[in-house]
PDB file of N, CA and C in Angstrom:
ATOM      1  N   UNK A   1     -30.808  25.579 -28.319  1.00  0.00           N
ATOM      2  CA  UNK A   1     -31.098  25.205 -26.949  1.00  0.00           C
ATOM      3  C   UNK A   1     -30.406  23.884 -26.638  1.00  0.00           C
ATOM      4  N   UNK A   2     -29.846  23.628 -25.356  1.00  0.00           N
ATOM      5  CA  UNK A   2     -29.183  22.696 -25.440  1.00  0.00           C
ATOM      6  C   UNK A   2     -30.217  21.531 -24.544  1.00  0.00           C
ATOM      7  N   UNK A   3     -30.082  20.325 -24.987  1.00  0.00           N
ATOM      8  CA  UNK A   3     -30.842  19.096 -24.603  1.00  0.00           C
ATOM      9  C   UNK A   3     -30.692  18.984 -23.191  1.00  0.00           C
ATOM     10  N   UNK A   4     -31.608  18.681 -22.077  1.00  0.00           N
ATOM     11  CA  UNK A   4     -31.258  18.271 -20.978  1.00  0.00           C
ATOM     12  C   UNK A   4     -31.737  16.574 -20.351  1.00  0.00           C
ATOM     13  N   UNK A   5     -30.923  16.391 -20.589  1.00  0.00           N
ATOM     14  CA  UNK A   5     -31.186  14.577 -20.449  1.00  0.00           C
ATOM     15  C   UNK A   5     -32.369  14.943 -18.847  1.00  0.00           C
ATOM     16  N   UNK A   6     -32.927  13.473 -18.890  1.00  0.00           N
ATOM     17  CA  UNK A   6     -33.954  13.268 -17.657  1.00  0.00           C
ATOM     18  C   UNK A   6     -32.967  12.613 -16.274  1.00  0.00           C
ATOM     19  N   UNK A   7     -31.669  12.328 -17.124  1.00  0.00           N
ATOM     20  CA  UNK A   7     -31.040  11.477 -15.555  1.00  0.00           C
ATOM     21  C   UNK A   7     -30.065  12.602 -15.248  1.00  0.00           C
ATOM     22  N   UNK A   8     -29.827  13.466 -15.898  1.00  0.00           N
ATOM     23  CA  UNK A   8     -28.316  14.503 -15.084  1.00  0.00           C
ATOM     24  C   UNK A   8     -29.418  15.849 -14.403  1.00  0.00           C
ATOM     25  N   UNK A   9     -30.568  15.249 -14.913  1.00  0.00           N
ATOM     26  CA  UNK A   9     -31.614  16.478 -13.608  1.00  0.00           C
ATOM     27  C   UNK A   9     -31.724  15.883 -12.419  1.00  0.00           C
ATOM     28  N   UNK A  10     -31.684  15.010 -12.100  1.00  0.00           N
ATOM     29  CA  UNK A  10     -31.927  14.673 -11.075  1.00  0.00           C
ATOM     30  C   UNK A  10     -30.845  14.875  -9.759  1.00  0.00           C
ATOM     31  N   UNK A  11     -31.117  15.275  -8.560  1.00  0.00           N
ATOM     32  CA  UNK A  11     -29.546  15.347  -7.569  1.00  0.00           C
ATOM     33  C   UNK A  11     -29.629  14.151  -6.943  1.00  0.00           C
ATOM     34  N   UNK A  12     -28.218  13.752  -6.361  1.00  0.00           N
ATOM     35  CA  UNK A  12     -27.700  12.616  -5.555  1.00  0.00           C
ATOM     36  C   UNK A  12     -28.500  13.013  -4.604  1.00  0.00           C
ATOM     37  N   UNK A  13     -29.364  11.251  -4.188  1.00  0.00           N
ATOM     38  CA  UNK A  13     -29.666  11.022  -2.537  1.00  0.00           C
ATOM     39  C   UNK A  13     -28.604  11.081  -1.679  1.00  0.00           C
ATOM     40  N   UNK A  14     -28.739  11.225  -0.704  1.00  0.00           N
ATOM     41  CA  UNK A  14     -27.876  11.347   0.676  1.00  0.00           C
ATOM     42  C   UNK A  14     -27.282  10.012   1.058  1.00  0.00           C
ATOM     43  N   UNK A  15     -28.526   8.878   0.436  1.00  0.00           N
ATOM     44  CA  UNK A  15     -27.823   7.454   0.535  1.00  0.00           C
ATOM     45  C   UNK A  15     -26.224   7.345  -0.389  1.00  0.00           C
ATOM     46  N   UNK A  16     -26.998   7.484  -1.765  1.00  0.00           N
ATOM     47  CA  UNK A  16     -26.007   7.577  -2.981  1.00  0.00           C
ATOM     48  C   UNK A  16     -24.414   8.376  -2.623  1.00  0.00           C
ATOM     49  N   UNK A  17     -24.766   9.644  -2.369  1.00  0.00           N
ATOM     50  CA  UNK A  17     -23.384  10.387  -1.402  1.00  0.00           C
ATOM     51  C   UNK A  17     -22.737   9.721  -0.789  1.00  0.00           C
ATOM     52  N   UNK A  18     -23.231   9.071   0.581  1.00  0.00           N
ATOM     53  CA  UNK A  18     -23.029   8.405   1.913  1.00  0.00           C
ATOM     54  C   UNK A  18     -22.073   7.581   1.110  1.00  0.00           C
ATOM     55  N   UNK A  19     -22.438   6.719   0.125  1.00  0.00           N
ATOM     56  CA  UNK A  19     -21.611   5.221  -0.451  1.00  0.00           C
ATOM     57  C   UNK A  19     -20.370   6.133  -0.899  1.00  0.00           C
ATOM     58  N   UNK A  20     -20.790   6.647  -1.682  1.00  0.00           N
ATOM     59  CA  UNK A  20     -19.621   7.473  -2.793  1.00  0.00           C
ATOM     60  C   UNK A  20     -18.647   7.932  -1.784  1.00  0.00           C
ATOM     61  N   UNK A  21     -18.711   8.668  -1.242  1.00  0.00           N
ATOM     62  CA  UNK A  21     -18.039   9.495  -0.182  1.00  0.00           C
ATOM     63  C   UNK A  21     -17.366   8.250   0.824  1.00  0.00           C
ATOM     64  N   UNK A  22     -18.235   6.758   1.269  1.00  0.00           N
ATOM     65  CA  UNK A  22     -17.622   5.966   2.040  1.00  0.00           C
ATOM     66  C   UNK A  22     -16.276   4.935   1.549  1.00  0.00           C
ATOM     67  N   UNK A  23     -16.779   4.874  -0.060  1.00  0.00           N
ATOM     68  CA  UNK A  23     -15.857   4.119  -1.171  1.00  0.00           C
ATOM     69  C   UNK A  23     -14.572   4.857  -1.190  1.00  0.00           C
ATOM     70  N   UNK A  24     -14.854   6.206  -1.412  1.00  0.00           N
ATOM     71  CA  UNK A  24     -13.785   7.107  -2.051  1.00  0.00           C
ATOM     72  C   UNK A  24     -12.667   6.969  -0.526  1.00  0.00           C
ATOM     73  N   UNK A  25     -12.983   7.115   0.690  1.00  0.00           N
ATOM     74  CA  UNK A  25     -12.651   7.214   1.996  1.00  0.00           C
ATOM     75  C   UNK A  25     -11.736   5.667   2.303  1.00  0.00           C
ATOM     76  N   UNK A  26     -12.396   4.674   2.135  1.00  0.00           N
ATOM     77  CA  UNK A  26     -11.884   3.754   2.132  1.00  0.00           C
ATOM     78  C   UNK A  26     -10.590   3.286   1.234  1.00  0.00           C
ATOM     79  N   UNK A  27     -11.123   3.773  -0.218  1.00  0.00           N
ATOM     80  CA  UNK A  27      -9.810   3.470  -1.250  1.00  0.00           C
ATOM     81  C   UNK A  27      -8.847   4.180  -0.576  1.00  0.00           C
ATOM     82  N   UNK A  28      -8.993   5.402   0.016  1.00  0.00           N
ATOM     83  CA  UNK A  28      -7.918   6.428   0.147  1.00  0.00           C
ATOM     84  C   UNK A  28      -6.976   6.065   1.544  1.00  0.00           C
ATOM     85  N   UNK A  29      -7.628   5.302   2.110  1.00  0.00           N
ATOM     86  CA  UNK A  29      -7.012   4.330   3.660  1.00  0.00           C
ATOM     87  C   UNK A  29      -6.292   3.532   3.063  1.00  0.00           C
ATOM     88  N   UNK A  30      -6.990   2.563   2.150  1.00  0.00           N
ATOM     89  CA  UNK A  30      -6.118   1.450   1.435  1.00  0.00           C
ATOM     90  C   UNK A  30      -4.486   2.143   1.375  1.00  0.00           C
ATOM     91  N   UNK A  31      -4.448   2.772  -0.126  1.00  0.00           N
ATOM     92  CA  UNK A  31      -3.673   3.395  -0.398  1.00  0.00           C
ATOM     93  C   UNK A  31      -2.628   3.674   0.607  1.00  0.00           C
ATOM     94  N   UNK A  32      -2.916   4.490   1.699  1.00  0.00           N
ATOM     95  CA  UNK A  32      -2.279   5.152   2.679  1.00  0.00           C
ATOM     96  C   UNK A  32      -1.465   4.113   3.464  1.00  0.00           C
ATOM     97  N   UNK A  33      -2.336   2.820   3.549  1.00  0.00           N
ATOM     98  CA  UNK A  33      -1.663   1.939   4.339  1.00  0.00           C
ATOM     99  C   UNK A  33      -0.593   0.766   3.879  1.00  0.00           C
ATOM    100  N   UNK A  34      -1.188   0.503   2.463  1.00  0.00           N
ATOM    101  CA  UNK A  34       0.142   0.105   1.584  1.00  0.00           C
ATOM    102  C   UNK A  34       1.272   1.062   1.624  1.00  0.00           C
ATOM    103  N   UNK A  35       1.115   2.519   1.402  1.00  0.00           N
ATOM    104  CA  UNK A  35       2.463   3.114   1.571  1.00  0.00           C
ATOM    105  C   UNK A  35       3.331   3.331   2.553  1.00  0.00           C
ATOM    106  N   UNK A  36       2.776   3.178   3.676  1.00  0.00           N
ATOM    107  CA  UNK A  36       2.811   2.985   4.890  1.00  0.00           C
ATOM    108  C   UNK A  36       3.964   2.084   5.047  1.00  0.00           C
ATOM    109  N   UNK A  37       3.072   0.540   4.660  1.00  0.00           N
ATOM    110  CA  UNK A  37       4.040  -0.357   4.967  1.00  0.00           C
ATOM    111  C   UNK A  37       5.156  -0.555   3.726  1.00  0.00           C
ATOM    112  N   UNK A  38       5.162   0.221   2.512  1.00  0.00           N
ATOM    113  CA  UNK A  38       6.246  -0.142   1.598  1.00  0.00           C
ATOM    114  C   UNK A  38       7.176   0.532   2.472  1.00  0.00           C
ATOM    115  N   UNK A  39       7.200   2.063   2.927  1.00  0.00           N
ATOM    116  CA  UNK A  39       8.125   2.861   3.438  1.00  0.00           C
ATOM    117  C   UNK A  39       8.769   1.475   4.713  1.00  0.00           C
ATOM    118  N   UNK A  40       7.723   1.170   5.505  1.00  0.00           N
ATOM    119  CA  UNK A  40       8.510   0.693   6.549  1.00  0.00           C
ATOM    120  C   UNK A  40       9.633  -0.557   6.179  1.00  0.00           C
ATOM    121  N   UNK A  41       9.071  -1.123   5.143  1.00  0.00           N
ATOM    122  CA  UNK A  41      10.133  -2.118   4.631  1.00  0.00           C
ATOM    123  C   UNK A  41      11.022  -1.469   4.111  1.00  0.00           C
ATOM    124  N   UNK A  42      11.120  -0.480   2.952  1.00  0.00           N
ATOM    125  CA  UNK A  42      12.382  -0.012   2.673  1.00  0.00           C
ATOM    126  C   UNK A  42      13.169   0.679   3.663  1.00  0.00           C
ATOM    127  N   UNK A  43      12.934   1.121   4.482  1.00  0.00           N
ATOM    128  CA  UNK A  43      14.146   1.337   5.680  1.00  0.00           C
ATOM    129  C   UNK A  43      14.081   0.543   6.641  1.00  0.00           C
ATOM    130  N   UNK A  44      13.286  -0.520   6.991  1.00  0.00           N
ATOM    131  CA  UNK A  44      13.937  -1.710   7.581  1.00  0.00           C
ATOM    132  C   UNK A  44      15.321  -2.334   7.081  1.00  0.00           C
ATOM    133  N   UNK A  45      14.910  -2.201   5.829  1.00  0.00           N
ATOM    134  CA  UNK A  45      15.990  -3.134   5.084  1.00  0.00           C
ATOM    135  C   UNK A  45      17.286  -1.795   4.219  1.00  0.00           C
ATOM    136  N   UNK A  46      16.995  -0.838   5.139  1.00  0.00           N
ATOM    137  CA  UNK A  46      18.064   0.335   4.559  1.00  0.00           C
ATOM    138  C   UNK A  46      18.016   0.455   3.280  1.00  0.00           C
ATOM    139  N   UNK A  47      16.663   1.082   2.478  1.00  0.00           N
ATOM    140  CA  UNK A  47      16.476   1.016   1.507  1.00  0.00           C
ATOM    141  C   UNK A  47      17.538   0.803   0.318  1.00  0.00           C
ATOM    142  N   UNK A  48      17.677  -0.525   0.170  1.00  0.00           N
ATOM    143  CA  UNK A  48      18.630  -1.175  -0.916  1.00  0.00           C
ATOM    144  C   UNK A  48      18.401  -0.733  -2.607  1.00  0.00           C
ATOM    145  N   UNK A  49      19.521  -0.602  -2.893  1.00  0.00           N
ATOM    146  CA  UNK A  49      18.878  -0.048  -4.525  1.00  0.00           C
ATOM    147  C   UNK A  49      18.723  -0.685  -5.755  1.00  0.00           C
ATOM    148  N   UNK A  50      18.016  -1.851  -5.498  1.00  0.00           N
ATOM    149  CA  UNK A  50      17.750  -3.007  -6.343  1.00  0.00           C
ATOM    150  C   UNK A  50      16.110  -3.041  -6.028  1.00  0.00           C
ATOM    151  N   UNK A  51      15.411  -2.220  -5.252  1.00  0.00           N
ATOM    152  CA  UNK A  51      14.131  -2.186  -4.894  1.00  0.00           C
ATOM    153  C   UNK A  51      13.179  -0.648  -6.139  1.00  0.00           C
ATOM    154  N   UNK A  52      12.779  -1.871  -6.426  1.00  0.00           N
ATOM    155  CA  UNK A  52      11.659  -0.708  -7.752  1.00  0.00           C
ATOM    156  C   UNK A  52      10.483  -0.112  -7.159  1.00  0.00           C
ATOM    157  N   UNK A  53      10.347   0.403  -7.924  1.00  0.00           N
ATOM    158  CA  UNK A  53       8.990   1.551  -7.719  1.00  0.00           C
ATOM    159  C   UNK A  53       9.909   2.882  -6.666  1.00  0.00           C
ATOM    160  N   UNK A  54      10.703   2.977  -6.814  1.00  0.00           N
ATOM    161  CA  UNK A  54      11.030   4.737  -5.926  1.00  0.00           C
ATOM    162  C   UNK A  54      10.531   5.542  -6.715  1.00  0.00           C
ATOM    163  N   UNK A  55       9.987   6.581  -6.229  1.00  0.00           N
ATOM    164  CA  UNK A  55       9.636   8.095  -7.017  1.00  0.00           C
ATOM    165  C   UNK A  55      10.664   9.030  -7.151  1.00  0.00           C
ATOM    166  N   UNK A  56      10.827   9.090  -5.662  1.00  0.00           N
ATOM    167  CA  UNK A  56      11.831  10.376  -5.785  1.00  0.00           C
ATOM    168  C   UNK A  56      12.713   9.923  -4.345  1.00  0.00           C
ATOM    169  N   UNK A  57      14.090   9.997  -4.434  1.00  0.00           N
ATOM    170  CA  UNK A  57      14.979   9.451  -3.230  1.00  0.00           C
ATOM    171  C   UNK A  57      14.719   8.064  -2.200  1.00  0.00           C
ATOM    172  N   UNK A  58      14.423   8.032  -1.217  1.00  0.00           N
ATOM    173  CA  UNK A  58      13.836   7.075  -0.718  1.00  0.00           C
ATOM    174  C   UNK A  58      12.133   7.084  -0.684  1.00  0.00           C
ATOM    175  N   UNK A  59      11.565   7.313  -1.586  1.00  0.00           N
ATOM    176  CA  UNK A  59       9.697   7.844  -1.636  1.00  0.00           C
ATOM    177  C   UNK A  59       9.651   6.502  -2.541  1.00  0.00           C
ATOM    178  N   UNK A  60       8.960   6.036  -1.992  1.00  0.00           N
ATOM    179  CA  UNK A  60       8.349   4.728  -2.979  1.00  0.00           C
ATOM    180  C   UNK A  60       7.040   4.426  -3.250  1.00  0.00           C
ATOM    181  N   UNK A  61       6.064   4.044  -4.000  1.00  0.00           N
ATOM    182  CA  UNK A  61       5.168   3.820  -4.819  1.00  0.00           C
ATOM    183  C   UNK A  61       4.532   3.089  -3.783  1.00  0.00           C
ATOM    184  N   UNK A  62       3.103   3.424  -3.456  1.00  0.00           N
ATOM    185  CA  UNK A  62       2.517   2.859  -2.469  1.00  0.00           C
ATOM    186  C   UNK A  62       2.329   1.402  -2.443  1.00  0.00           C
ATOM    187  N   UNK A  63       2.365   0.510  -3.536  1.00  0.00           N
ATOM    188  CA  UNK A  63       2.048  -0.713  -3.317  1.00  0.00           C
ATOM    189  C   UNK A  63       3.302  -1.606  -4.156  1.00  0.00           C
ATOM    190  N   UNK A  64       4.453  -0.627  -3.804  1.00  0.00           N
ATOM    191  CA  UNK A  64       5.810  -1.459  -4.364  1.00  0.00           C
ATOM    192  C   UNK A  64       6.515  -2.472  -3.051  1.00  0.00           C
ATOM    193  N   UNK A  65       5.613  -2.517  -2.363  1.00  0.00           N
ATOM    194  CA  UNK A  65       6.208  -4.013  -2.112  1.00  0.00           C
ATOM    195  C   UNK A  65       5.142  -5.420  -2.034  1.00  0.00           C
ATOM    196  N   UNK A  66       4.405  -4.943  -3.263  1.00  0.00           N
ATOM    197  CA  UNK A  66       3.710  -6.387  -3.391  1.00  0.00           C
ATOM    198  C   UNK A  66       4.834  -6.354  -4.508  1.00  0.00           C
ATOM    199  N   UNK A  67       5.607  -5.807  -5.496  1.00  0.00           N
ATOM    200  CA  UNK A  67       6.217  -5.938  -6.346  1.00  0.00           C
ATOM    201  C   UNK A  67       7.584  -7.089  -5.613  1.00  0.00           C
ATOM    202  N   UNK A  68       8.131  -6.606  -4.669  1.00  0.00           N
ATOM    203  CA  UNK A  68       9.411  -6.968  -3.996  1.00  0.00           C
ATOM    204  C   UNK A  68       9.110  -8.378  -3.349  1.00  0.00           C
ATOM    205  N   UNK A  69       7.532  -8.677  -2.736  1.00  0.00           N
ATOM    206  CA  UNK A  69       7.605  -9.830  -2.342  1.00  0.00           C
ATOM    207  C   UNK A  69       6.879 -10.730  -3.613  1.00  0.00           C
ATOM    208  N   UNK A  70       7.023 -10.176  -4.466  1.00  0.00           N
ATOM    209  CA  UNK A  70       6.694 -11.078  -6.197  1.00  0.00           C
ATOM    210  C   UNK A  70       7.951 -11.303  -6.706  1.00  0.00           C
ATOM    211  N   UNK A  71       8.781 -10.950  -6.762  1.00  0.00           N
ATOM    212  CA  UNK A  71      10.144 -10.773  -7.407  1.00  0.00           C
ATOM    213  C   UNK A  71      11.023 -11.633  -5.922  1.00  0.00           C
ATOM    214  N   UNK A  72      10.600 -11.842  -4.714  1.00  0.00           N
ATOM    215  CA  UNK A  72      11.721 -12.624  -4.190  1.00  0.00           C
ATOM    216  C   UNK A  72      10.474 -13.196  -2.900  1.00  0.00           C
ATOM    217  N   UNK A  73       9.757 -14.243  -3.400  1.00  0.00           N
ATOM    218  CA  UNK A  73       8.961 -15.032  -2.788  1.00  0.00           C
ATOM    219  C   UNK A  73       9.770 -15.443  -1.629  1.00  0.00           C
ATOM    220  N   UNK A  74      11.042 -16.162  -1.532  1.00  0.00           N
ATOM    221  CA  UNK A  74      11.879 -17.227  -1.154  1.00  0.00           C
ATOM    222  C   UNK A  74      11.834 -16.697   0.579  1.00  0.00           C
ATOM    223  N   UNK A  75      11.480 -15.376   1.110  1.00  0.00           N
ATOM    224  CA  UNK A  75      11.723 -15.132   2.231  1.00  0.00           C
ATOM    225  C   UNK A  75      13.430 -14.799   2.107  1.00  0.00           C
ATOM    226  N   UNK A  76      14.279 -14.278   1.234  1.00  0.00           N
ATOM    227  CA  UNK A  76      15.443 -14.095   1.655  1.00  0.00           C
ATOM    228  C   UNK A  76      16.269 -13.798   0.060  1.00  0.00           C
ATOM    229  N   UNK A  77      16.691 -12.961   0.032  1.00  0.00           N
ATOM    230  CA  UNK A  77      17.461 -12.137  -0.939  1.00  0.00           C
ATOM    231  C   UNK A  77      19.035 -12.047  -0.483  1.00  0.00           C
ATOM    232  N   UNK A  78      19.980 -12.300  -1.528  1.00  0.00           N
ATOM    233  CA  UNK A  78      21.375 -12.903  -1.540  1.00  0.00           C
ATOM    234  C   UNK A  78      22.293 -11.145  -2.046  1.00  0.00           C
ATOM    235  N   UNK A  79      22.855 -10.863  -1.323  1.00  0.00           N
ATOM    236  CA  UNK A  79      23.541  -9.884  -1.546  1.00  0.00           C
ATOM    237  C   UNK A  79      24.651  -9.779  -1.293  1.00  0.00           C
ATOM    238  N   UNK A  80      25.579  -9.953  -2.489  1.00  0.00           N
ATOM    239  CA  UNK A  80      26.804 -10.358  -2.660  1.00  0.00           C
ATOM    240  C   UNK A  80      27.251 -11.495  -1.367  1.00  0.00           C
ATOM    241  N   UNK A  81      27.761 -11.634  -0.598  1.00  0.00           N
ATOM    242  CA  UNK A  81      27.913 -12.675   0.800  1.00  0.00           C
ATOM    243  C   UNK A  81      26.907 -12.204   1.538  1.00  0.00           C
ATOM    244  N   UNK A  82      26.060 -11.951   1.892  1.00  0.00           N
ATOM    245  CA  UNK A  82      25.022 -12.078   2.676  1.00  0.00           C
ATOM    246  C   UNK A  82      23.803 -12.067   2.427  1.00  0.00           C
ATOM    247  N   UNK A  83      23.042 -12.654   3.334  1.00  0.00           N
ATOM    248  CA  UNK A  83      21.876 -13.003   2.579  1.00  0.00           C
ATOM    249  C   UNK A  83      20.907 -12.517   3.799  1.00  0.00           C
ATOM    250  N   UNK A  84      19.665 -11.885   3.287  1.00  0.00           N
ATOM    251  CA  UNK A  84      18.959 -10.997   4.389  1.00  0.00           C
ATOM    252  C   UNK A  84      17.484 -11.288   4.226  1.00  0.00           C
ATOM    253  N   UNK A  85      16.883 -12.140   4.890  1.00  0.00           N
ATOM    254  CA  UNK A  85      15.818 -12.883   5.613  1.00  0.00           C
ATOM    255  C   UNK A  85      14.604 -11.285   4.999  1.00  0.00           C
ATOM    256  N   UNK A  86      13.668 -12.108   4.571  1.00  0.00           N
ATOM    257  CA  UNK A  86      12.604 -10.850   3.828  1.00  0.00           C
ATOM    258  C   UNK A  86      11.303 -11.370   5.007  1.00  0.00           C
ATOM    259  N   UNK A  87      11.199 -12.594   5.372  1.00  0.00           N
ATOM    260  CA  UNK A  87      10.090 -13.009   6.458  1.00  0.00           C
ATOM    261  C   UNK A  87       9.358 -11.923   6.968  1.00  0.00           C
ATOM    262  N   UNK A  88      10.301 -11.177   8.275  1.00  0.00           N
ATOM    263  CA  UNK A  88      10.009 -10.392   9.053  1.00  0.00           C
ATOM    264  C   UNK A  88       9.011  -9.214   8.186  1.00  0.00           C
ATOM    265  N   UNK A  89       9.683  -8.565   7.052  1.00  0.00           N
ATOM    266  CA  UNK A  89       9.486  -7.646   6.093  1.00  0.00           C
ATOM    267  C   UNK A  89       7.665  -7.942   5.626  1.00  0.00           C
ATOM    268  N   UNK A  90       7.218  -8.950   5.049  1.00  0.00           N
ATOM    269  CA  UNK A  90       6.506  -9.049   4.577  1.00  0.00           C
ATOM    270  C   UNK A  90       5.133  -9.365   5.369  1.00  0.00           C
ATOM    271  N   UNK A  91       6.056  -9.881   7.211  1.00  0.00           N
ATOM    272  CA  UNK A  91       4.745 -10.493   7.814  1.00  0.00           C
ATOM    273  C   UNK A  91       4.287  -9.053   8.572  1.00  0.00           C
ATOM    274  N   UNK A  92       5.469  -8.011   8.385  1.00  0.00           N
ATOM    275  CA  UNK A  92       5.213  -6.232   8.861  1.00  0.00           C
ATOM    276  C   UNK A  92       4.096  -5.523   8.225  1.00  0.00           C
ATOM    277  N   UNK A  93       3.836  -5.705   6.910  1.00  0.00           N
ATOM    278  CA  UNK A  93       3.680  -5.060   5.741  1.00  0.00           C
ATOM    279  C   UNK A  93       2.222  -5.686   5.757  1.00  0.00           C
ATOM    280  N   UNK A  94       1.818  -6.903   5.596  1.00  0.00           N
ATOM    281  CA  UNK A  94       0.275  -7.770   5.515  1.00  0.00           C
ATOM    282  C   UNK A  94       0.291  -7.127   7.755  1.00  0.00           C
ATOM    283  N   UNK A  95       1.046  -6.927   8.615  1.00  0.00           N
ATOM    284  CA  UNK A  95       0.026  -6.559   9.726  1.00  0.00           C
ATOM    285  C   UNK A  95      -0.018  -5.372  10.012  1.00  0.00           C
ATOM    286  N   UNK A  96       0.272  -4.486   9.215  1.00  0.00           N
ATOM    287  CA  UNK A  96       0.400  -2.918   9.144  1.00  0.00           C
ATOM    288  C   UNK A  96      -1.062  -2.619   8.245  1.00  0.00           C
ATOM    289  N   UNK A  97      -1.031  -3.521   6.906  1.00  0.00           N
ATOM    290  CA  UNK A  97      -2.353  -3.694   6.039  1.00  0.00           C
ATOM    291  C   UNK A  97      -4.200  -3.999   6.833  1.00  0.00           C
ATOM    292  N   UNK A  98      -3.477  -4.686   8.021  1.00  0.00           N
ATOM    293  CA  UNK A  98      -4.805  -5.406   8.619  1.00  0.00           C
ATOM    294  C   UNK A  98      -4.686  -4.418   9.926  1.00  0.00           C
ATOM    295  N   UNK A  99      -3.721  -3.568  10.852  1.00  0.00           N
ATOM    296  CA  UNK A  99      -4.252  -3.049  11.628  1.00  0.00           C
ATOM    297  C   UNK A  99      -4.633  -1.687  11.458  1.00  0.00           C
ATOM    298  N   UNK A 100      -4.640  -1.226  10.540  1.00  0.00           N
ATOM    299  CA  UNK A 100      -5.044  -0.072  10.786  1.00  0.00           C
ATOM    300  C   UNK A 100      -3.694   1.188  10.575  1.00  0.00           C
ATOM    301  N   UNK A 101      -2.442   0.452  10.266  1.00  0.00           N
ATOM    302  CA  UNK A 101      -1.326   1.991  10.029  1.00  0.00           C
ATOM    303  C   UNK A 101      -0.501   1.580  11.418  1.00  0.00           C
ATOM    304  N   UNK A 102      -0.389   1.099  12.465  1.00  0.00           N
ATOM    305  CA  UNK A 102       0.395   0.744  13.644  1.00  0.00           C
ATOM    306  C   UNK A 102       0.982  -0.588  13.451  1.00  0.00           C
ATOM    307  N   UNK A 103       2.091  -0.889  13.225  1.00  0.00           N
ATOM    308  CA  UNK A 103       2.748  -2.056  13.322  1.00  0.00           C
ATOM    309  C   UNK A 103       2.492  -2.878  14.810  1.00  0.00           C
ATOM    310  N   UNK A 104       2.010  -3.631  15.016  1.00  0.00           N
ATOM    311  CA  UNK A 104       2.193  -4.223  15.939  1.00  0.00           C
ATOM    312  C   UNK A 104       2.769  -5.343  16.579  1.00  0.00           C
ATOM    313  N   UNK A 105       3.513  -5.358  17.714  1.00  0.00           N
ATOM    314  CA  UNK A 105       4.378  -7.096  18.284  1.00  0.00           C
ATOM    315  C   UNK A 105       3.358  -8.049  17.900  1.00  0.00           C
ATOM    316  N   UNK A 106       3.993  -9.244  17.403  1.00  0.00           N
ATOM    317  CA  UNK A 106       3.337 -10.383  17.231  1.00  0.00           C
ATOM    318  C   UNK A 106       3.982 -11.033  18.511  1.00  0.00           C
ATOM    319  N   UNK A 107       3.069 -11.642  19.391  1.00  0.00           N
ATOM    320  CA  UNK A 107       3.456 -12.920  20.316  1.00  0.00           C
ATOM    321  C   UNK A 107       4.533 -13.725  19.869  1.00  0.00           C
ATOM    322  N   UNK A 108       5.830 -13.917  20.724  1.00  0.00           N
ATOM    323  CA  UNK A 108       6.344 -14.964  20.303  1.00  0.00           C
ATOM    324  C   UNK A 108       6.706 -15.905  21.059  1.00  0.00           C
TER     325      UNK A 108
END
């Protein structure tokens, strides 16, 4: 006969669900919206091929550009004679994170 523990008898409250189900919902926004904004930076910047985390062609790893603005803090990356301002890129990416998936104009 097999043992039946006293805690795996018991079923999930509706509270317990509610969280689980609200956690799982939320991580899965997160996610969505980091990839969101990695995509929009790599074809802002014509996805350059010195940029890590791609999967497959231009498909990149949802949170590969916290990698890109770790690897070139400086606001601006030097490519061969030109040099291409990352500012714009990163202040896209943290207001894509905070609105919700819509890039939006910042006042200027």
């Amino acid at each position: 006969m097999i043992e039946q523990a006293p805690h795996r008898m018991q079923s999930e409250s509706a509270h317990r669900r509610f969280l689980r189900i609200g956690i799982d919902l939320l991580v899965v926004a997160l996610v969505l919206l980091n990839w969101l904004a990695t995509q929009l930076v790599a074809a802002a910047l014509h996805y350059p091929p010195f940029f890590m985390g791609t999967i497959v062609g231009h498909l990149y790893q949802p949170l590969a550009w916290w990698w890109w603005q770790y690897h070139w803090p400086h606001n601006s990356v030097q490519i061969g004679h030109s040099i291409i301002p990352l500012t714009r890129a990163w202040s896209l990416c943290c207001t894509v994170q905070r609105s919700g998936g819509t890039p939006q104009k910042r006042p200027r």
